[in-house]
Protein backbone atom coordinates (compact mmCIF):
# COMPACT_ATOMS: atom_id res chain seq x y z
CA UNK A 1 39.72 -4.90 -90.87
CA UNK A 2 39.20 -8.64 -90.14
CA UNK A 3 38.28 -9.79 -86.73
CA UNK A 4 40.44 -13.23 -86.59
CA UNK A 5 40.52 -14.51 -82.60
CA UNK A 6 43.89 -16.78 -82.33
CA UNK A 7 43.66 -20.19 -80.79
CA UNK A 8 46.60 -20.96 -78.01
CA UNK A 9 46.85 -24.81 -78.10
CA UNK A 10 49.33 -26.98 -76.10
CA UNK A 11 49.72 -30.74 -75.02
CA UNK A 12 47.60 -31.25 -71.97
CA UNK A 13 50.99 -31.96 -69.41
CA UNK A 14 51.67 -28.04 -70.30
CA UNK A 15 48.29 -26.73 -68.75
CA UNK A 16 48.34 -25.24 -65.28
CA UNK A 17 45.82 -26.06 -62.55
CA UNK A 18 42.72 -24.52 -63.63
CA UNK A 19 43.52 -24.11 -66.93
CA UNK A 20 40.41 -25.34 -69.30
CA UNK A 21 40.35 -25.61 -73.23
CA UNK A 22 39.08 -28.29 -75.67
CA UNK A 23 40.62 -31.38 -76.92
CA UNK A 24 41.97 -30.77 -80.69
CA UNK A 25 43.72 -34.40 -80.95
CA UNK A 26 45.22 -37.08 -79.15
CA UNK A 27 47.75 -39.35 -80.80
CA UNK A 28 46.53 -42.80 -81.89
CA UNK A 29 49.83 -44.26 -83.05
CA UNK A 30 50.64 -45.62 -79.14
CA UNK A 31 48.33 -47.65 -76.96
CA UNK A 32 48.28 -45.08 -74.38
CA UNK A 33 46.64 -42.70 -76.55
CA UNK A 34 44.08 -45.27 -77.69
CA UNK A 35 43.25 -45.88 -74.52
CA UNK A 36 42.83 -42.28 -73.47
CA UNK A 37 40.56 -41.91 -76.10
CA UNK A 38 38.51 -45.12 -74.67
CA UNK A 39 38.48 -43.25 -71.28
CA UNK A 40 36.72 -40.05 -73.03
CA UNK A 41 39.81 -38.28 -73.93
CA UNK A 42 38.25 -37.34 -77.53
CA UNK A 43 38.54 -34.57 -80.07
CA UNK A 44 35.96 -31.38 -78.97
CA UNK A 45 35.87 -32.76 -75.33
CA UNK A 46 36.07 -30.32 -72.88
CA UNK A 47 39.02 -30.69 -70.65
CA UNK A 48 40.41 -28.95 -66.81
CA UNK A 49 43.19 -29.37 -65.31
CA UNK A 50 42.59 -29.80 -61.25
CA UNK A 51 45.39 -30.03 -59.95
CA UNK A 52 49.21 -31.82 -59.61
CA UNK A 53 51.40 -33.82 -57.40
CA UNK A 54 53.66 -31.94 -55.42
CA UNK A 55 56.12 -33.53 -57.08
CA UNK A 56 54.87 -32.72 -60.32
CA UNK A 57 53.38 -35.77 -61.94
CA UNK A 58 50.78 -37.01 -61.81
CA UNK A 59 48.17 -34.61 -62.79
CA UNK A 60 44.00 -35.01 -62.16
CA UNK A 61 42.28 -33.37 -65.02
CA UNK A 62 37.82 -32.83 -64.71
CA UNK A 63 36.22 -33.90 -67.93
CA UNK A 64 32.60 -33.09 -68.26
CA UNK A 65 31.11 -36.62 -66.54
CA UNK A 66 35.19 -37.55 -64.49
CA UNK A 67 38.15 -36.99 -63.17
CA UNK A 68 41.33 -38.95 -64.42
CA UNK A 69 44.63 -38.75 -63.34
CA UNK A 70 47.46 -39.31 -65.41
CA UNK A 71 51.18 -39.32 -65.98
CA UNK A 72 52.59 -36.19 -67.69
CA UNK A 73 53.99 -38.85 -70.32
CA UNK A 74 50.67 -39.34 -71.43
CA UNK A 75 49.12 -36.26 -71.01
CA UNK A 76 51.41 -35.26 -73.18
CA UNK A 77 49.87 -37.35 -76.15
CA UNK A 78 46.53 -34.87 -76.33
CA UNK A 79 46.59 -31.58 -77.90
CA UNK A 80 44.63 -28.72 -76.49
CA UNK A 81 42.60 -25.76 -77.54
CA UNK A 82 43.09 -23.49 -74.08
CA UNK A 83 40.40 -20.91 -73.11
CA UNK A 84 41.33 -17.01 -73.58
């Protein structure tokens, strides 16, 4: 029998506070994403979200070396690897 461990991914406005996983991708094709990736947002970056507004947006996530906070519209733009 084959040992095969399945990977849960989501977009990063979809993670709940303290929620942790890996960044698989973030979409280049809008200048938000580019510039997400110029803040550190990059592929095999680890990734937390802290916490949210009360209202819901926007959302402080812990890289290894900061903290950002962005809108959900574009955390949704980076795809995640979450932590099992």
């Amino acid at each position: 029998m084959e040992n095969t461990k399945t990977q849960d991914t989501v977009t990063l406005d979809r993670m709940s506070p303290g929620d942790s996983g890996t960044v698989l991708d973030v979409d280049r094709s809008s200048p938000q994403g580019r510039r997400l990736m110029e803040l550190g947002i990059v592929p095999g970056r680890r990734a937390r979200m802290l916490r949210c507004a009360p209202l819901g947006d926007p959302i402080e996530i812990g890289l290894p070396d900061s903290y950002l906070s962005l809108r959900r519209t574009e955390a949704s733009l980076v795809r995640i690897a979450i932590d099992t």
